[in-house]
Protein backbone atom coordinates (compact mmCIF):
# COMPACT_ATOMS: atom_id res chain seq x y z
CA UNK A 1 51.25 13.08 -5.68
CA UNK A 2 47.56 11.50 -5.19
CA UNK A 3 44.92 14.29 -5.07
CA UNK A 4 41.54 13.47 -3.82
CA UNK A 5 38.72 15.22 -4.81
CA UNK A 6 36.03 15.50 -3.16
CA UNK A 7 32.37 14.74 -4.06
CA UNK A 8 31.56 19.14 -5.53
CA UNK A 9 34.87 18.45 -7.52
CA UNK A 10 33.50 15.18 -8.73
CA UNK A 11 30.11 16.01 -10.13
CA UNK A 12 31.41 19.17 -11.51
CA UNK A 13 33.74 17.26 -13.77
CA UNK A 14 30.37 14.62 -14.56
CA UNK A 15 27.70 17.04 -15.52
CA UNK A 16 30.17 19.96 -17.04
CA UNK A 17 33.11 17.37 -18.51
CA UNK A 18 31.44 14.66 -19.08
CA UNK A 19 34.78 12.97 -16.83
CA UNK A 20 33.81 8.88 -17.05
CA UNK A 21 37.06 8.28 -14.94
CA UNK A 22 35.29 10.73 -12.25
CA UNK A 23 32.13 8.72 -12.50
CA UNK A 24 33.87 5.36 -11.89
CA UNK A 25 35.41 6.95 -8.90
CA UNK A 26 32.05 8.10 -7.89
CA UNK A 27 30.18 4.89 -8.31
CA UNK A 28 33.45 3.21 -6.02
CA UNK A 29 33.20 5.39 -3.72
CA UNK A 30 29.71 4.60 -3.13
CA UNK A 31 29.80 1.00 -3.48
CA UNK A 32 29.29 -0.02 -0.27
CA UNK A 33 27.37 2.88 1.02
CA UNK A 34 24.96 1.14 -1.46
CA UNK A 35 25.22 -2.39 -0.11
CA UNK A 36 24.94 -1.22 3.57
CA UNK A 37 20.81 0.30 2.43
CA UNK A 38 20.48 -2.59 1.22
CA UNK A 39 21.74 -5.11 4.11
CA UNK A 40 20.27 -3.00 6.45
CA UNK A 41 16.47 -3.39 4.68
CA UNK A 42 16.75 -7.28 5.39
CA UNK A 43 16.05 -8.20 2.06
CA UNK A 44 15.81 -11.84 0.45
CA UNK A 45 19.55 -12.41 -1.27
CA UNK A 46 17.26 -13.12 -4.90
CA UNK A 47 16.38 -9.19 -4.32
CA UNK A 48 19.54 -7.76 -3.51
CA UNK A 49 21.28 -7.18 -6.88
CA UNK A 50 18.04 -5.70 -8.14
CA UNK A 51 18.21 -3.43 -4.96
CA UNK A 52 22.02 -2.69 -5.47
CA UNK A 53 21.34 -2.25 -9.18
CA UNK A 54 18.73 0.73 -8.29
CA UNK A 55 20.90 2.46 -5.77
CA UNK A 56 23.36 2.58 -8.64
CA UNK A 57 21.00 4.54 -10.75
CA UNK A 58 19.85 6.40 -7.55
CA UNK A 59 23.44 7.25 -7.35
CA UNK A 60 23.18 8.74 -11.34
CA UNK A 61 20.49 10.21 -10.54
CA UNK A 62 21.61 12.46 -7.32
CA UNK A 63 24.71 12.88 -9.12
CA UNK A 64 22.82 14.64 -11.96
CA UNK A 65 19.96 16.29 -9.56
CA UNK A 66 22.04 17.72 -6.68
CA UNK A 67 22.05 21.41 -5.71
CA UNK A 68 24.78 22.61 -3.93
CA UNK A 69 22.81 25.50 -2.65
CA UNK A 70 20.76 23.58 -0.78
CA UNK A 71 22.82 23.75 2.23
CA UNK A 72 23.25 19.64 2.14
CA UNK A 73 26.17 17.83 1.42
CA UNK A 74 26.21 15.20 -1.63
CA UNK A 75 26.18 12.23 1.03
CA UNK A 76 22.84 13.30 2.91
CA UNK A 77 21.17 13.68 -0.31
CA UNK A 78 22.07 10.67 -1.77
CA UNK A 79 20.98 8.58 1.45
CA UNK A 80 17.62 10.45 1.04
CA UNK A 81 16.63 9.86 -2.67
CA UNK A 82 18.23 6.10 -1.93
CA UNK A 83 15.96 5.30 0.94
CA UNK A 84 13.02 6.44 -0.84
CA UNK A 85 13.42 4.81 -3.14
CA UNK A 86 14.80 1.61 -1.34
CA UNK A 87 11.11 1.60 0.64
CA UNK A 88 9.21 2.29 -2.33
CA UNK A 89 10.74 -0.97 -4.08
CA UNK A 90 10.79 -3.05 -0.60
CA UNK A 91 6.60 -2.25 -0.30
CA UNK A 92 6.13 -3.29 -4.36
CA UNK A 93 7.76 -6.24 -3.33
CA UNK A 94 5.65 -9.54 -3.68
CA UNK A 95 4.44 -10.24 -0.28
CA UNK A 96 4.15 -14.52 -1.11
CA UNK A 97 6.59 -17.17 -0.95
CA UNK A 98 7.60 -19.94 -3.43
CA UNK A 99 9.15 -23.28 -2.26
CA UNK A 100 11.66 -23.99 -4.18
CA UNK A 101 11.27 -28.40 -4.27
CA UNK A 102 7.40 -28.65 -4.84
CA UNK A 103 8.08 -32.31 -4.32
CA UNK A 104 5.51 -32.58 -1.68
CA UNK A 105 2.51 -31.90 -3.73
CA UNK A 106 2.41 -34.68 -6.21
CA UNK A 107 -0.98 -35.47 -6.43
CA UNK A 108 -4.12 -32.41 -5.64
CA UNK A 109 -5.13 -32.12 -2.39
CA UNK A 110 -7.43 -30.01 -0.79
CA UNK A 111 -7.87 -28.93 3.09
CA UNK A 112 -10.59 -28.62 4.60
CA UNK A 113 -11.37 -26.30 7.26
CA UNK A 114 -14.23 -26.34 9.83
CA UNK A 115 -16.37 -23.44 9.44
CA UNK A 116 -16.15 -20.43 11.80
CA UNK A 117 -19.29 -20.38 14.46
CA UNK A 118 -19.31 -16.74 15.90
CA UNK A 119 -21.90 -16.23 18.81
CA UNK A 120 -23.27 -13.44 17.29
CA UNK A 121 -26.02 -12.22 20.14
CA UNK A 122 -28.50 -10.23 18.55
CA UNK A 123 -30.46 -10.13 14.98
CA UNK A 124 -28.76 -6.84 14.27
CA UNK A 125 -24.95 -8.76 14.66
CA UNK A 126 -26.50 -11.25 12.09
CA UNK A 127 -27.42 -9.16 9.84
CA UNK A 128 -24.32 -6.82 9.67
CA UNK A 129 -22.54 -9.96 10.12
CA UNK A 130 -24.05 -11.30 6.85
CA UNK A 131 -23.85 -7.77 4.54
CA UNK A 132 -20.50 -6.34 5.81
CA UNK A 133 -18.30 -9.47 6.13
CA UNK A 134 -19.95 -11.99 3.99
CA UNK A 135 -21.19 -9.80 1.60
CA UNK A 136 -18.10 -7.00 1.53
CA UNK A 137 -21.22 -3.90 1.53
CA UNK A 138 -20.01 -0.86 2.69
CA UNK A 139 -21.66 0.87 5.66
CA UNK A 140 -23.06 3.57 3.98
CA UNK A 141 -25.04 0.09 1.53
CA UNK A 142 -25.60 -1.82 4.79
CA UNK A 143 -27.03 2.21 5.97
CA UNK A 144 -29.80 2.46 3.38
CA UNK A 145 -30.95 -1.25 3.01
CA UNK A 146 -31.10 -2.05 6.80
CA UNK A 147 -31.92 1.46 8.03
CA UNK A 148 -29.50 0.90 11.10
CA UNK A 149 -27.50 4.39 11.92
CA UNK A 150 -23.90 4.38 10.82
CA UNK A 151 -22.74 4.46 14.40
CA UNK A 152 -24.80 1.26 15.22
CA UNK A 153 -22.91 -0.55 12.28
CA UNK A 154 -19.49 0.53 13.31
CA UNK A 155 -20.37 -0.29 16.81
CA UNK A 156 -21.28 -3.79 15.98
CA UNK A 157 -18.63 -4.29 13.39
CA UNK A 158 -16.09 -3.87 16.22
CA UNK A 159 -17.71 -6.09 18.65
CA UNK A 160 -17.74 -8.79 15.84
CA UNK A 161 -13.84 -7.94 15.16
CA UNK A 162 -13.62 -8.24 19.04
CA UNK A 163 -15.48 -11.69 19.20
CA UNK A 164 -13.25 -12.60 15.79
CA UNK A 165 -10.10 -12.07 18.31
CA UNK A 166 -11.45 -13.96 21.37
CA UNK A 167 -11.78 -17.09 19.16
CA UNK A 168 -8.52 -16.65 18.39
């Protein structure tokens, strides 16, 4: 007669038994509850044994974390600590690409781009223009050399943003 246990049985008999046969079932069972997170983050196929490889430990981990008393079943906590941690890897991730045939760059070249001509209206544009985007000075810098208020530089800052998307 098959007997299935369910998922209280199961980390009873890990944490108190020390049952490896339960924690094979466990880590089946969960298999593809694993590999759907994962799908379902749209993540480069490079990245998604690393990701699979985490949820397993996630798994572990909820298995050896989980409170009963709680008032939520195994599953629900397991999604949580899983998509936490799913997001947490997916924002670490490198946010660059690499070609993989670099066969087009055989010699150095370099582009050149035509410089950016704002019609910046007033003295006071200029000058924030100059200190807060060429410069990277915060307002409160920009504040005590140029005397402006701190209003009067966030004001101008966003009508430079503003021109910035008009250009584009």
């Amino acid at each position: 007669m098959l007997y299935v246990m369910n998922d209280y049985e199961l980390i009873y008999l890990i944490r108190h038994e020390n049952d490896d046969l339960a924690l094979t079932f466990m880590f089946k069972k969960y298999h593809k509850f694993i590999w759907k997170h994962v799908h379902l983050l749209n993540i480069e196929s490079k990245e998604q044994d690393d990701f699979h490889q985490e949820g397993i430990l996630m798994l572990f981990k909820a298995i050896k974390t989980f409170e009963p008393s709680h008032n939520k079943s195994f599953t629900r906590y397991f999604e949580l600590i899983l998509k936490r941690q799913f997001y947490h890897m997916k924002q670490s991730l490198p946010r660059y690409m690499l070609f993989d045939h670099t066969d087009f760059v055989k010699t150095p070249c370099y582009i050149e781009e035509e410089p950016v001509v704002l019609d910046l209206s007033s003295d006071m544009e200029n000058c924030i223009y100059q200190h807060y985007f060429i410069h990277r000075k915060t307002v409160n810098e920009i504040h005590q050399d140029q005397g402006y208020s701190k209003k009067q530089i966030y004001n101008t800052v966003y009508r430079i943003k503003e021109k910035y998307k008009i250009m584009i």
